[in-house]
PDB file of N, CA and C in Angstrom:
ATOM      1  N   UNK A   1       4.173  17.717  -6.762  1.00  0.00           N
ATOM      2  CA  UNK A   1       3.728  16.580  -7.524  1.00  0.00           C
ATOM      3  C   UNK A   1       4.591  15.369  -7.149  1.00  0.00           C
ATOM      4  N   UNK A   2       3.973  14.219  -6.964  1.00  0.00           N
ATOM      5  CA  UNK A   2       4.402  12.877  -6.809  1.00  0.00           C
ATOM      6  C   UNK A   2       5.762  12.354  -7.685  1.00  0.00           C
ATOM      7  N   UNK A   3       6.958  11.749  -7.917  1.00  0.00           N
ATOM      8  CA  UNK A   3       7.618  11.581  -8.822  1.00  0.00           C
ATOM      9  C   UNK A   3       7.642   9.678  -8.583  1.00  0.00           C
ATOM     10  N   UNK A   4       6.838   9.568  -7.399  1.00  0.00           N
ATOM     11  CA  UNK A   4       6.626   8.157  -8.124  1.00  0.00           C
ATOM     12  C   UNK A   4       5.062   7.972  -6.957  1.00  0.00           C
ATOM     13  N   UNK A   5       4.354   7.085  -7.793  1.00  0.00           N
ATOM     14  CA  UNK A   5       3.338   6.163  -7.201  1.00  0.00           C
ATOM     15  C   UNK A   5       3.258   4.906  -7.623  1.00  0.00           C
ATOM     16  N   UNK A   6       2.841   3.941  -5.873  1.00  0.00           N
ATOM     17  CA  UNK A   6       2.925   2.975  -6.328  1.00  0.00           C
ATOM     18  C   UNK A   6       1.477   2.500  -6.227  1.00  0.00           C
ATOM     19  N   UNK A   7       1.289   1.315  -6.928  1.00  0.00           N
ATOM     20  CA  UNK A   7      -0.147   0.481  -6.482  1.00  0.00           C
ATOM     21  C   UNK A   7       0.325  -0.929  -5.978  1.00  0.00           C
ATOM     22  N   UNK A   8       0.115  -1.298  -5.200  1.00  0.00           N
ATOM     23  CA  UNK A   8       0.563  -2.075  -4.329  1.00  0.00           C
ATOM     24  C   UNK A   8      -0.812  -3.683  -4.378  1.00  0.00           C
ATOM     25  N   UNK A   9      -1.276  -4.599  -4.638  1.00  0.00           N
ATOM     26  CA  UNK A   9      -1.676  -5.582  -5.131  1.00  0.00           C
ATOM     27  C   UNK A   9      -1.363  -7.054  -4.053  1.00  0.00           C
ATOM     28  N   UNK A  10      -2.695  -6.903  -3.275  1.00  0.00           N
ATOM     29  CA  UNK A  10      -2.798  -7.808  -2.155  1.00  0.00           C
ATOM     30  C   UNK A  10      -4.097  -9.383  -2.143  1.00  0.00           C
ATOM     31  N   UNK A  11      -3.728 -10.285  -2.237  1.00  0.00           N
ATOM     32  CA  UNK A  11      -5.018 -11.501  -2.304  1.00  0.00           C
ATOM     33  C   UNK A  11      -4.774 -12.077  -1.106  1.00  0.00           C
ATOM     34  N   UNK A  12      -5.787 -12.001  -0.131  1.00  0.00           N
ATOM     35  CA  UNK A  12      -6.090 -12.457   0.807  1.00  0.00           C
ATOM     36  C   UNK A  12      -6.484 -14.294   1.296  1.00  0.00           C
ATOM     37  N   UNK A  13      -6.014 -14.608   1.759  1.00  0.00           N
ATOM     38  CA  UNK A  13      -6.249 -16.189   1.804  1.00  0.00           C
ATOM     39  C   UNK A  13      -7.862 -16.327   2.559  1.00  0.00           C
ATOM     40  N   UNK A  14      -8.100 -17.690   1.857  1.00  0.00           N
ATOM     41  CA  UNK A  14     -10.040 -18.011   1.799  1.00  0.00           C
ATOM     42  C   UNK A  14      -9.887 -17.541   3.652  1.00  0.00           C
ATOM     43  N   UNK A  15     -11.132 -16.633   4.039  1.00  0.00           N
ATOM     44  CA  UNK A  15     -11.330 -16.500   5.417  1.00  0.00           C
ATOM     45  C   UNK A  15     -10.007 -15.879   6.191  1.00  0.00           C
ATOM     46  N   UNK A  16      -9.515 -14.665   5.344  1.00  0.00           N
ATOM     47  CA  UNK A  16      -8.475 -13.614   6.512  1.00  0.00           C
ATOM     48  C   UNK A  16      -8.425 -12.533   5.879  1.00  0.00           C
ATOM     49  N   UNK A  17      -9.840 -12.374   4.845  1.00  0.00           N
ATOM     50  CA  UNK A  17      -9.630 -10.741   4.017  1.00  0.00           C
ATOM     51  C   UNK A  17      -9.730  -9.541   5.062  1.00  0.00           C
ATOM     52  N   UNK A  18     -10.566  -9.982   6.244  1.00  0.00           N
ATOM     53  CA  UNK A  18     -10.898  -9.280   7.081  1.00  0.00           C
ATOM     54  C   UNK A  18      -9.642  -8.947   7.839  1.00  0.00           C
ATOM     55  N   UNK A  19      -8.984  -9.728   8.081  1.00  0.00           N
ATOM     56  CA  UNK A  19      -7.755  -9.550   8.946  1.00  0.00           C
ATOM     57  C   UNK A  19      -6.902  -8.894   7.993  1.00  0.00           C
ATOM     58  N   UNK A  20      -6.439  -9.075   6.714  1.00  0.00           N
ATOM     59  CA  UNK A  20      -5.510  -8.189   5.963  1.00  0.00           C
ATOM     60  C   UNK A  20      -5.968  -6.844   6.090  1.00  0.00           C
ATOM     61  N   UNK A  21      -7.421  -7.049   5.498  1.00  0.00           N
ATOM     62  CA  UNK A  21      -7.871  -5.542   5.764  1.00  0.00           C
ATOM     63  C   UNK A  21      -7.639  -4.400   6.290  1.00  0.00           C
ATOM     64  N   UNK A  22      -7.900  -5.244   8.079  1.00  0.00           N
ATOM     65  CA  UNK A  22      -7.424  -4.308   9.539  1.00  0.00           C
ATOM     66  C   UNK A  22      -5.845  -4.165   9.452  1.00  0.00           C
ATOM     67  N   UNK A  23      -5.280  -5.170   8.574  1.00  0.00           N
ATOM     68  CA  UNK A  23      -3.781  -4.802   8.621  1.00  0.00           C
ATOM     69  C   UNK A  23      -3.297  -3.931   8.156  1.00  0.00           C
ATOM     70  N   UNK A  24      -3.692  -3.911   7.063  1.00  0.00           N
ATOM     71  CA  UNK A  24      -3.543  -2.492   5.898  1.00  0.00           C
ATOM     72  C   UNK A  24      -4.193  -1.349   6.489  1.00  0.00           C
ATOM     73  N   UNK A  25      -5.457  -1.177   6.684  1.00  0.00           N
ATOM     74  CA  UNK A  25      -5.595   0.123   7.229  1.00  0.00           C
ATOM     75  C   UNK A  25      -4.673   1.077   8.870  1.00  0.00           C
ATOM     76  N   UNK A  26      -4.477  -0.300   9.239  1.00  0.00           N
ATOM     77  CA  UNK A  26      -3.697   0.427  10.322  1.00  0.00           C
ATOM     78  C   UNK A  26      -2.354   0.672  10.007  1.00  0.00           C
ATOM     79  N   UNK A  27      -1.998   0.282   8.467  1.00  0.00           N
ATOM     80  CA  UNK A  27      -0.970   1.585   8.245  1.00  0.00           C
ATOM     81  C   UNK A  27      -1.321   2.721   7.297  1.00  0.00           C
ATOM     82  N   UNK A  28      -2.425   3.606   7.438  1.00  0.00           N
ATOM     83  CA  UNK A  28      -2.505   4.268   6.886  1.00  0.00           C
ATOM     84  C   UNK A  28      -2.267   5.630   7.546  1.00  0.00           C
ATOM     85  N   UNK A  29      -2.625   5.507   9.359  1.00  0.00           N
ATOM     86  CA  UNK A  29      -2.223   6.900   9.971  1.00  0.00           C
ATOM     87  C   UNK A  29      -0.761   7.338   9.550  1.00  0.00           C
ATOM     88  N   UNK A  30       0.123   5.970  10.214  1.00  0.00           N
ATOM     89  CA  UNK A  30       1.118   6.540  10.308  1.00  0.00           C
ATOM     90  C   UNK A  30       1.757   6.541   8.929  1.00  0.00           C
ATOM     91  N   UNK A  31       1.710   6.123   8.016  1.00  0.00           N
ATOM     92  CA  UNK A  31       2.098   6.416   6.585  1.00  0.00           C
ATOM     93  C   UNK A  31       1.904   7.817   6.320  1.00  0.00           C
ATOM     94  N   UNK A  32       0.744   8.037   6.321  1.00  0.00           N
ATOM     95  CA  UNK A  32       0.327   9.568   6.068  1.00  0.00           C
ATOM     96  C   UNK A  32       1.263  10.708   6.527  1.00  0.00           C
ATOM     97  N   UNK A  33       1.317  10.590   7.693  1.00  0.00           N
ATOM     98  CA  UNK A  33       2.221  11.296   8.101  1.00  0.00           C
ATOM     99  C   UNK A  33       4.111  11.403   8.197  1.00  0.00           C
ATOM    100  N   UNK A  34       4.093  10.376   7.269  1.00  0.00           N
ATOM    101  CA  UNK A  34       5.946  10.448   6.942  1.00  0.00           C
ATOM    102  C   UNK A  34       5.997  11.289   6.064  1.00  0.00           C
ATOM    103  N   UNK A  35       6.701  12.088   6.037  1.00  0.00           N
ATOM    104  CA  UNK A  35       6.982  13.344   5.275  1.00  0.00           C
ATOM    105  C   UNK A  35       7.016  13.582   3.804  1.00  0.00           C
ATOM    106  N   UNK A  36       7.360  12.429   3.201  1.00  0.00           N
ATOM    107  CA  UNK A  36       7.204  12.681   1.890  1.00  0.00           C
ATOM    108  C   UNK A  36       6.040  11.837   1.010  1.00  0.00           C
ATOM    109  N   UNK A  37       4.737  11.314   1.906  1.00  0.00           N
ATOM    110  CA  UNK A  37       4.230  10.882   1.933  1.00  0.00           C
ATOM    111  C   UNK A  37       2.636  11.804   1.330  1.00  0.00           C
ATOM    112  N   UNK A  38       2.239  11.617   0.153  1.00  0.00           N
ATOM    113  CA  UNK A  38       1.306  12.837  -0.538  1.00  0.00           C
ATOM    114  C   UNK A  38      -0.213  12.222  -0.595  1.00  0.00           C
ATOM    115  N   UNK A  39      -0.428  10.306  -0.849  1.00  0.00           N
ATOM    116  CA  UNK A  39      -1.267   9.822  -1.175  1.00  0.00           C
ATOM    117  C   UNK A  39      -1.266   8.471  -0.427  1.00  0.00           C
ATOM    118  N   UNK A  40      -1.897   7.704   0.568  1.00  0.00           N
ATOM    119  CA  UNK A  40      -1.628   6.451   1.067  1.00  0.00           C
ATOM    120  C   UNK A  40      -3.256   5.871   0.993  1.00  0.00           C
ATOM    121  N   UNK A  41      -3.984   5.631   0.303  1.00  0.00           N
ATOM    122  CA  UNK A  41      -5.383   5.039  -0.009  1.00  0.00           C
ATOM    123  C   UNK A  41      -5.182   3.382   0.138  1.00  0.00           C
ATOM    124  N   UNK A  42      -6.216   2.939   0.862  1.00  0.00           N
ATOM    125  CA  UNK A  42      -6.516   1.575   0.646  1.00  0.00           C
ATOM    126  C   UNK A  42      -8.037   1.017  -0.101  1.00  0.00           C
ATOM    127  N   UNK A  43      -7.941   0.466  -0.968  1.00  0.00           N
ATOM    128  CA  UNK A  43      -8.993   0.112  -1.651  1.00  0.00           C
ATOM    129  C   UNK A  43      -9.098  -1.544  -1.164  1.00  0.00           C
ATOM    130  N   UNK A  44     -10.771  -2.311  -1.655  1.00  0.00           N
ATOM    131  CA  UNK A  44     -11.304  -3.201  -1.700  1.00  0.00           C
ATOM    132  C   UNK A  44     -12.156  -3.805  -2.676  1.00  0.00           C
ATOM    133  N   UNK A  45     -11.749  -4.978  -3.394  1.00  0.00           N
ATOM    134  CA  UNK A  45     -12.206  -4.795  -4.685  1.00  0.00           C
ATOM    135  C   UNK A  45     -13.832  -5.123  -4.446  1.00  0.00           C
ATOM    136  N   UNK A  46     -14.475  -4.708  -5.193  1.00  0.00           N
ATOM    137  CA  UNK A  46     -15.754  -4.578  -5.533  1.00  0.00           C
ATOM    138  C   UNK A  46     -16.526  -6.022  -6.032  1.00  0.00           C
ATOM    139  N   UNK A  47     -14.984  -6.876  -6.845  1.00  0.00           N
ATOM    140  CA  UNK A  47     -15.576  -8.734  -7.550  1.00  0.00           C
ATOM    141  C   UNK A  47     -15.193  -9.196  -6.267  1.00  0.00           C
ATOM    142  N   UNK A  48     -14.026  -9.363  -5.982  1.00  0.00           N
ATOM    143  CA  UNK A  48     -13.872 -10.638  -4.731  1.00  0.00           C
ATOM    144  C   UNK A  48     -13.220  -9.590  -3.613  1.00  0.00           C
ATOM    145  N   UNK A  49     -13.785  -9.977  -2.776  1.00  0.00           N
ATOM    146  CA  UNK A  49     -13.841  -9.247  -1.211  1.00  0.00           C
ATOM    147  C   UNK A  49     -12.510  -9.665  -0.871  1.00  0.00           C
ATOM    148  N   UNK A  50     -11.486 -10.672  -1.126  1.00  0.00           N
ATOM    149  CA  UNK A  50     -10.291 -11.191  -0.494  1.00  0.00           C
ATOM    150  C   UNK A  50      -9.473 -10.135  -1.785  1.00  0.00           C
ATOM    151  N   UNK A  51      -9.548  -9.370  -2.821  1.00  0.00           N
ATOM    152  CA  UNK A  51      -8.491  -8.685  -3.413  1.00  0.00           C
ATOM    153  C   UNK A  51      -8.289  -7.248  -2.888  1.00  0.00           C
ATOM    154  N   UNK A  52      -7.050  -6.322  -2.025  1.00  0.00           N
ATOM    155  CA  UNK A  52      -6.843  -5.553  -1.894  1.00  0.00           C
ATOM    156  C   UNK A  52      -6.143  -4.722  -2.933  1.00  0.00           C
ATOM    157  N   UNK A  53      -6.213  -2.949  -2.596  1.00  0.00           N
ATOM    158  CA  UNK A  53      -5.109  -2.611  -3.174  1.00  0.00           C
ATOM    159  C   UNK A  53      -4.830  -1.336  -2.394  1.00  0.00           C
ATOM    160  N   UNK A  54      -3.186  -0.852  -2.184  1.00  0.00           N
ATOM    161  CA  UNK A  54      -2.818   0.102  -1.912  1.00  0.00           C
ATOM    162  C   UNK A  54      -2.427   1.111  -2.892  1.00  0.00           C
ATOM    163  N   UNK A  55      -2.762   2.530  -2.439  1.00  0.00           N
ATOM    164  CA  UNK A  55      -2.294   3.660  -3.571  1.00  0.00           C
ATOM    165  C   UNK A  55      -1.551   4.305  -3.269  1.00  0.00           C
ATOM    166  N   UNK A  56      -0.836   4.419  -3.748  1.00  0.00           N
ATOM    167  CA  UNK A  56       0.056   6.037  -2.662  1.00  0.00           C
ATOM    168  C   UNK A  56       1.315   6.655  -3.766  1.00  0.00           C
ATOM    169  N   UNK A  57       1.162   7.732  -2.856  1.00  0.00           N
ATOM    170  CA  UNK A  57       2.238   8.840  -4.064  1.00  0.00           C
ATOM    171  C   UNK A  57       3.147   9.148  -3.132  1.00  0.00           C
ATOM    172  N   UNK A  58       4.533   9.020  -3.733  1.00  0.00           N
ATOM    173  CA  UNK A  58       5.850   9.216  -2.856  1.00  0.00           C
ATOM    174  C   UNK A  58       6.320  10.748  -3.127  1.00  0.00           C
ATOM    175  N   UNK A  59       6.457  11.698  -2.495  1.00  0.00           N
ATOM    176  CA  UNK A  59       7.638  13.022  -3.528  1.00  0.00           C
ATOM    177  C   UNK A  59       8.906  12.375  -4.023  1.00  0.00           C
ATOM    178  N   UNK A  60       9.494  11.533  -3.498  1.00  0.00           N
ATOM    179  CA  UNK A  60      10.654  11.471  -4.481  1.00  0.00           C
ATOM    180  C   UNK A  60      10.909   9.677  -4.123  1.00  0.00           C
ATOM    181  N   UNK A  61      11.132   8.743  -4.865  1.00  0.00           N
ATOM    182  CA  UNK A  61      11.143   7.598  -4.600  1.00  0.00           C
ATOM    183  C   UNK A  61      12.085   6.980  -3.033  1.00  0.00           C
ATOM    184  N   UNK A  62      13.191   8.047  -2.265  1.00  0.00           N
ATOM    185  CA  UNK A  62      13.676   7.730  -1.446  1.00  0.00           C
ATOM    186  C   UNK A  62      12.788   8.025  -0.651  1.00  0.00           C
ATOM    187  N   UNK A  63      11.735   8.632  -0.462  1.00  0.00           N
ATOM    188  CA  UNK A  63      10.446   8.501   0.231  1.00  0.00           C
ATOM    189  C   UNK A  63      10.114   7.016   0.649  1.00  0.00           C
ATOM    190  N   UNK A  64       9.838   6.670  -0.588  1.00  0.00           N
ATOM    191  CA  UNK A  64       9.210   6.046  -0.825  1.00  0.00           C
ATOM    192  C   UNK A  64      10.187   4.286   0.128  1.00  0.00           C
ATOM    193  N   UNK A  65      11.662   4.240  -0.053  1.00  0.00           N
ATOM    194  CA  UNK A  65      12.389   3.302   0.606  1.00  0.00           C
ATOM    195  C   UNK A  65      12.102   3.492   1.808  1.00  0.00           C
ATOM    196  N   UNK A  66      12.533   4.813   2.648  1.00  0.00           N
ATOM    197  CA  UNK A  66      12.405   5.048   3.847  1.00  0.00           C
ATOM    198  C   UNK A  66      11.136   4.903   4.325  1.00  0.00           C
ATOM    199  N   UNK A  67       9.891   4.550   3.675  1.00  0.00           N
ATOM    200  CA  UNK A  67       8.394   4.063   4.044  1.00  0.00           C
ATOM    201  C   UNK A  67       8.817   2.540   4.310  1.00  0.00           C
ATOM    202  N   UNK A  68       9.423   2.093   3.403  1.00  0.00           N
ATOM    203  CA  UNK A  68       9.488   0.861   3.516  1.00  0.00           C
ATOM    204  C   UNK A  68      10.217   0.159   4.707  1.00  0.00           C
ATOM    205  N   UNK A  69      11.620   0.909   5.181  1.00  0.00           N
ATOM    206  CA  UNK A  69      11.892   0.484   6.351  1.00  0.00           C
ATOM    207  C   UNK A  69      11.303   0.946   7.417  1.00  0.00           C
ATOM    208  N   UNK A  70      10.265   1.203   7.639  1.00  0.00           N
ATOM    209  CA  UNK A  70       9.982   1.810   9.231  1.00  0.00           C
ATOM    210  C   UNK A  70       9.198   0.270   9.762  1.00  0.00           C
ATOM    211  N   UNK A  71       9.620   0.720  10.899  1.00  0.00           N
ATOM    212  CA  UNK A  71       9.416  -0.732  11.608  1.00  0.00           C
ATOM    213  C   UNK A  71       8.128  -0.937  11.440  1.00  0.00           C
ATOM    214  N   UNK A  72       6.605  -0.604  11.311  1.00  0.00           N
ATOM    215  CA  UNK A  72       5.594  -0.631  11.299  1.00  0.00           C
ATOM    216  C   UNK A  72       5.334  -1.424   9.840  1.00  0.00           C
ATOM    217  N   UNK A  73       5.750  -1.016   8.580  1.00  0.00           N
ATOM    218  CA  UNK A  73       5.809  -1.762   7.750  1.00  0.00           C
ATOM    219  C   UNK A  73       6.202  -3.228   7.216  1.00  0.00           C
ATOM    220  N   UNK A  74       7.581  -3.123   8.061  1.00  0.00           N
ATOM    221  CA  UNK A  74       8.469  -4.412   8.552  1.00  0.00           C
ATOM    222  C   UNK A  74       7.822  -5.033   9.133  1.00  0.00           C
ATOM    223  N   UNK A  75       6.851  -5.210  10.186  1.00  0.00           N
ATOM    224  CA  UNK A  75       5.855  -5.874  10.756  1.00  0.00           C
ATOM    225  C   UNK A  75       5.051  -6.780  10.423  1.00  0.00           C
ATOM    226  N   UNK A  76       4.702  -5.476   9.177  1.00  0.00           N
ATOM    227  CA  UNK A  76       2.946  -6.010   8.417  1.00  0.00           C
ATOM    228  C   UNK A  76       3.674  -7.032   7.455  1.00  0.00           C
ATOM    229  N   UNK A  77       5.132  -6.583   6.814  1.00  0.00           N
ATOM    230  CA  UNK A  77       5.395  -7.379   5.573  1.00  0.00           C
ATOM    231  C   UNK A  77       5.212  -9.258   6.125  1.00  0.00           C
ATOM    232  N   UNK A  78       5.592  -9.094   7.928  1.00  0.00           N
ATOM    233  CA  UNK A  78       6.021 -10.199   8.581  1.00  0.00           C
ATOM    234  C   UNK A  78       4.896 -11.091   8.094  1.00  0.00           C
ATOM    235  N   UNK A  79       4.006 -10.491   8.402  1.00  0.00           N
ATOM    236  CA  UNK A  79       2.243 -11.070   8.311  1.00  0.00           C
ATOM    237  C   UNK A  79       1.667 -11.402   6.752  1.00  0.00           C
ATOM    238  N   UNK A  80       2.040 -11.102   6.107  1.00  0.00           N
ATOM    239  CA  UNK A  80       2.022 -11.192   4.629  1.00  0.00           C
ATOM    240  C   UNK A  80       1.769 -12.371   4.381  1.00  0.00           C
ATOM    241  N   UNK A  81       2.793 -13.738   4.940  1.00  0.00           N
ATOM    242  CA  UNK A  81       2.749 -15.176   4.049  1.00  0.00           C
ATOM    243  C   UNK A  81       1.140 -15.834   4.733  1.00  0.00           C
ATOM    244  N   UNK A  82       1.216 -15.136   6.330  1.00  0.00           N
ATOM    245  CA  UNK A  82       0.222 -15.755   7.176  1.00  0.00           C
ATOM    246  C   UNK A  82      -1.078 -14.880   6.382  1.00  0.00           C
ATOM    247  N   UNK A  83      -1.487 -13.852   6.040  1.00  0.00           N
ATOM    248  CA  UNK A  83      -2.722 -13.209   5.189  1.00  0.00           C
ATOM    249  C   UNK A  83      -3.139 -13.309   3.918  1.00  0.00           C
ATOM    250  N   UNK A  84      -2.005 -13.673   3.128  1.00  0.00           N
ATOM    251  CA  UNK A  84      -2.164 -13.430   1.727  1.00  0.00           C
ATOM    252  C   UNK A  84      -1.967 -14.789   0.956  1.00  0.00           C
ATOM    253  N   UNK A  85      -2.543 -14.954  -0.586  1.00  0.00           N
ATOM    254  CA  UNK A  85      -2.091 -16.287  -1.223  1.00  0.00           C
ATOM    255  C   UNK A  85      -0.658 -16.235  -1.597  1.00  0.00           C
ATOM    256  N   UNK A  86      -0.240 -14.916  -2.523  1.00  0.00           N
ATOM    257  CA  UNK A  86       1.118 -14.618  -3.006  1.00  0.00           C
ATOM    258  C   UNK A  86       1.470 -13.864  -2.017  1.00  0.00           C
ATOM    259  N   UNK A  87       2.792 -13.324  -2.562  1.00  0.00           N
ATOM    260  CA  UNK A  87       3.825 -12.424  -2.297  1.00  0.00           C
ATOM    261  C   UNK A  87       3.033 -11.244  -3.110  1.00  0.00           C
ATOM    262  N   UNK A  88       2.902  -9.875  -2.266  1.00  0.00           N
ATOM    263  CA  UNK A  88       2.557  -8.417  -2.284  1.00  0.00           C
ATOM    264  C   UNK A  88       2.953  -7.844  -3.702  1.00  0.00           C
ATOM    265  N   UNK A  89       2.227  -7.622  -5.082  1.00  0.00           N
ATOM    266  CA  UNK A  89       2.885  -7.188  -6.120  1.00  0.00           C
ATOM    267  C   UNK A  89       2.860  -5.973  -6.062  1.00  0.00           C
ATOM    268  N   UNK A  90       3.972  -5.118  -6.047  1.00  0.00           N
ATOM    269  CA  UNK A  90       3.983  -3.793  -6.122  1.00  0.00           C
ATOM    270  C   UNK A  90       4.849  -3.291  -7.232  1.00  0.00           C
ATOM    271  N   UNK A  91       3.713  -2.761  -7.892  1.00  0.00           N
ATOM    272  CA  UNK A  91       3.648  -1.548  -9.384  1.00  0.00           C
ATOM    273  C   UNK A  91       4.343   0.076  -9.076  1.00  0.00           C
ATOM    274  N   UNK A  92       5.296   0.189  -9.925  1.00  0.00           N
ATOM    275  CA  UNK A  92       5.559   1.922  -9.480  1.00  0.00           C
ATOM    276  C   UNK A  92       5.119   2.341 -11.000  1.00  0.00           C
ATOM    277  N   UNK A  93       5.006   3.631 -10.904  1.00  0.00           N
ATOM    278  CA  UNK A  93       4.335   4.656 -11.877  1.00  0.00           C
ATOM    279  C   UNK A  93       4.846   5.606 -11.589  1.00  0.00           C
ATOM    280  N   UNK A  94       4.584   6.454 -12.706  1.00  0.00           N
ATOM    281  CA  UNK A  94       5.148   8.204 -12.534  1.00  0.00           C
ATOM    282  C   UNK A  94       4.180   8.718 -13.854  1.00  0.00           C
ATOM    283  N   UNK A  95       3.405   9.706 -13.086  1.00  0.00           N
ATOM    284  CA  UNK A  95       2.694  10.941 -13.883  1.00  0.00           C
ATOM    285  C   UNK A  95       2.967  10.900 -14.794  1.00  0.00           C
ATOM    286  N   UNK A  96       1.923  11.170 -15.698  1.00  0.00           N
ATOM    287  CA  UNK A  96       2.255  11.652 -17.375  1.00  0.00           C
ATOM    288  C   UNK A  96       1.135  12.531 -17.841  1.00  0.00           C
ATOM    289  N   UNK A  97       0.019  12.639 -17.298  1.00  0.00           N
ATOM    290  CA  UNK A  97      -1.174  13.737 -17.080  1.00  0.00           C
ATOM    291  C   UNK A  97      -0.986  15.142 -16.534  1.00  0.00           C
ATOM    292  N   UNK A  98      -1.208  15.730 -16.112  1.00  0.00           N
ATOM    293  CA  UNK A  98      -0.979  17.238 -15.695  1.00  0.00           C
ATOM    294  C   UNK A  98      -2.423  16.241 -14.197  1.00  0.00           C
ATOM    295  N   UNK A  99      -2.145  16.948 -13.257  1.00  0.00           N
ATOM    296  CA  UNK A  99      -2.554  16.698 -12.504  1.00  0.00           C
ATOM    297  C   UNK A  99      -3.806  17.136 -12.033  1.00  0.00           C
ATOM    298  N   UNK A 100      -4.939  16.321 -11.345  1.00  0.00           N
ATOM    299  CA  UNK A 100      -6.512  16.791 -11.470  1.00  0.00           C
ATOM    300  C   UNK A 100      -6.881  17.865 -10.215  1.00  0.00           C
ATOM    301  N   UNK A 101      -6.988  19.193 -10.826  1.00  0.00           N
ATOM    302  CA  UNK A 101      -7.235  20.224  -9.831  1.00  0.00           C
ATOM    303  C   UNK A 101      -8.565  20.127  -9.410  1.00  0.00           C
TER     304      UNK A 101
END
C-alpha cells in the first residue's frame, strides 16, 4: 500500500495544453518504472482542456523525493513557467479507506 499520494495540479497557458500534455505523458514510462513507484496516471479535465492533473502513489514518501530528482523530471519542471499559467500545485495524501480490490 501507498504511504503517500500525490495529485499534482497543472493550467496550461491559452494555446500549449497540447504541448504540456505531450510533456506530462512522456513522463509516465519512466516514472512507472522507478521502484517505488505504484500509481503515475495523467488525467485531462473534462471543463477546460488547458487543466491537467497528475496521480500517483509513492511506497514511502522518499520515493517519492528521489522521483523528484531524476533528471527527466528536472527537465519538465524547466518547462513549467514556458507551459503553464502558475507554478505546479502539488497535494500529498495518505490512505484512510482500506483499499479497492
Amino acid at each position: 500500500m501507498a504511504e503517500l499520494t500525490n495529485v499534482a495540479f497543472f493550467r496550461a497557458k491559452p494555446g500549449r495544453s497540447e504541448d504540456l500534455g505531450a510533456a506530462l505523458l512522456a513522463l509516465v514510462s519512466p516514472s512507472r518504472q522507478e521502484a517505488g513507484s505504484l500509481r503515475y496516471e495523467i488525467h485531462q479535465s473534462m471543463e477546460s482542456s488547458n487543466d491537467w492533473m497528475v496521480v500517483e502513489d509513492w511506497r514511502y514518501p522518499s520515493d517519492f523525493d528521489e522521483h523528484m530528482a531524476t533528471s527527466y523530471v528536472r527537465d519538465f519542471l524547466v518547462k513549467v513557467p514556458d507551459l503553464c499559467v502558475t507554478d505546479v500545485e502539488i497535494r500529498g495524501f495518505q490512505q484512510r479507506s482500506a483499499p479497492h480490490v
